[in-house]
Protein backbone atom coordinates (compact mmCIF):
# COMPACT_ATOMS: atom_id res chain seq x y z
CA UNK A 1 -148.15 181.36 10.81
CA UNK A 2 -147.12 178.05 10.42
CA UNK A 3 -145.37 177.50 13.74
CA UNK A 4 -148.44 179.01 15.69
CA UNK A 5 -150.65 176.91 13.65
CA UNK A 6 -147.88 173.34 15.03
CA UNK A 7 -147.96 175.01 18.59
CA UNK A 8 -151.31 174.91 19.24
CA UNK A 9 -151.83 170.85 16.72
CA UNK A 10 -149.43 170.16 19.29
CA UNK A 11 -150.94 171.45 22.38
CA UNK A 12 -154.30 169.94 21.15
CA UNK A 13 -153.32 166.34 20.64
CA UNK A 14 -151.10 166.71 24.45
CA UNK A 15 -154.30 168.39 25.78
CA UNK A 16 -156.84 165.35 24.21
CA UNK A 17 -153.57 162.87 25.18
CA UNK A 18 -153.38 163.76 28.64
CA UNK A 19 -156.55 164.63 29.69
CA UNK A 20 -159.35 162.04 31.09
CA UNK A 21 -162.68 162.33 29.83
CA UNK A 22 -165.06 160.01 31.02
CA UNK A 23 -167.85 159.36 28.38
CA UNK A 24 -171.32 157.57 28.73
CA UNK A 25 -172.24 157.19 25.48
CA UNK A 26 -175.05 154.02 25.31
CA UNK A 27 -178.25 153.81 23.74
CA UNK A 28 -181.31 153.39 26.26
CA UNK A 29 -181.87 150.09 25.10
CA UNK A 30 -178.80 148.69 24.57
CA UNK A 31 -178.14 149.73 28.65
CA UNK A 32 -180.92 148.25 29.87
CA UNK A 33 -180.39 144.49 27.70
CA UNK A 34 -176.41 144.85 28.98
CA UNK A 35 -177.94 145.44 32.60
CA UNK A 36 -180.18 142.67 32.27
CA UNK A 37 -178.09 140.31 31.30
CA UNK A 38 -175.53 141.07 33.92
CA UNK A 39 -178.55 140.58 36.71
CA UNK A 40 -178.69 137.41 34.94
CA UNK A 41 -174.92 136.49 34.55
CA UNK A 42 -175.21 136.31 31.37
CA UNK A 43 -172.14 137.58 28.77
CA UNK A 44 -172.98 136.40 25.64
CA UNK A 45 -175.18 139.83 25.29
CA UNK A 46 -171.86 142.40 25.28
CA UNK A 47 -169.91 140.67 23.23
CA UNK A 48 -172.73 139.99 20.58
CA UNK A 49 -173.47 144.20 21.22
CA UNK A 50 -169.33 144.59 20.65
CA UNK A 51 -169.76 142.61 17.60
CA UNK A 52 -171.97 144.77 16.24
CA UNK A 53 -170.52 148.05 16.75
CA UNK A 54 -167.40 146.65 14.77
CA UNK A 55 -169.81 145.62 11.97
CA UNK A 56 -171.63 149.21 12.07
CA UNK A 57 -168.17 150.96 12.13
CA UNK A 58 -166.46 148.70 9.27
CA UNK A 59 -168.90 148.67 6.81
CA UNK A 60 -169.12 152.49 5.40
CA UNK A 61 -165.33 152.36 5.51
CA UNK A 62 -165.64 149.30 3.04
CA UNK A 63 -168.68 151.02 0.92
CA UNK A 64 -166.01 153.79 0.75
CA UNK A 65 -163.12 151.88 -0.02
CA UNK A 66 -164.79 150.33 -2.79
CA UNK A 67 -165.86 153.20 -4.35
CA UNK A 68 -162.64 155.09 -4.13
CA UNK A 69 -161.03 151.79 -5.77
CA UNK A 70 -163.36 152.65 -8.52
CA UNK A 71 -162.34 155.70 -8.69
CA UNK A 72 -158.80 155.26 -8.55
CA UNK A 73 -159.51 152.64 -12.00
CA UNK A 74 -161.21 155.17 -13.93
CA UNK A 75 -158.90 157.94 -13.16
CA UNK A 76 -155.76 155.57 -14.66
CA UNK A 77 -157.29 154.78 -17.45
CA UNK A 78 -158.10 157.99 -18.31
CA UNK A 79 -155.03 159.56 -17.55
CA UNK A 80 -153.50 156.68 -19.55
CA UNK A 81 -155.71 157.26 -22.37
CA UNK A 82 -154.94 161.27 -22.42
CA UNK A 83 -151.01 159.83 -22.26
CA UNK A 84 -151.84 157.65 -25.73
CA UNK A 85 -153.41 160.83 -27.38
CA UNK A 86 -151.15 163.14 -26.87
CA UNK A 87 -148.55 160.87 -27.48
CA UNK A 88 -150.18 159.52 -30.89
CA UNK A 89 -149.32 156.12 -29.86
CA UNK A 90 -151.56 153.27 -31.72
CA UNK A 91 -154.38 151.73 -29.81
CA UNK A 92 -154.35 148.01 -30.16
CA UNK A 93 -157.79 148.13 -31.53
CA UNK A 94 -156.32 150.08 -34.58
CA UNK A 95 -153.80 147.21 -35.74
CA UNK A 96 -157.25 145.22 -36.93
């Protein structure tokens, strides 16, 4: 089961790898300002609409980062804290 399951991962990412795909994947409006400024000579306009797409694809891979950083805090300390119970170990705030 596993080897079948390799084979065809395998053949997938040679498939995807050696294939060519073309895509045209634009919004309406964002072909027409790129075509306008082109008629123009303007290009200013695609590397400002470049610029964006890097800040649309960045940021919910930061939300999510900071979140799971979050996450990763709260799980230590409450693994650590499960560590000190069963262990029976003194808190510092039970020396005062």
């Amino acid at each position: 089961m596993n080897q079948k399951r390799n084979l065809l991962f395998s053949l997938l990412i040679s498939f995807l790898l050696v294939g060519n795909f073309s895509a045209q994947a634009q919004c309406a409006m964002c072909k027409s300002n790129i075509e306008k400024a082109r008629e123009d000579g303007s290009t200013q306009v695609g590397n400002t609409l470049n610029n964006g797409i890097l800040y649309l694809l960045v940021l919910p891979y930061a939300i999510a980062g900071v979140f799971g950083y979050i996450y990763y805090k709260k799980h230590k300390e409450k693994q650590l804290a499960e560590k000190l119970a069963a262990q029976e170990i003194p808190t510092p705030q039970e020396y005062v």
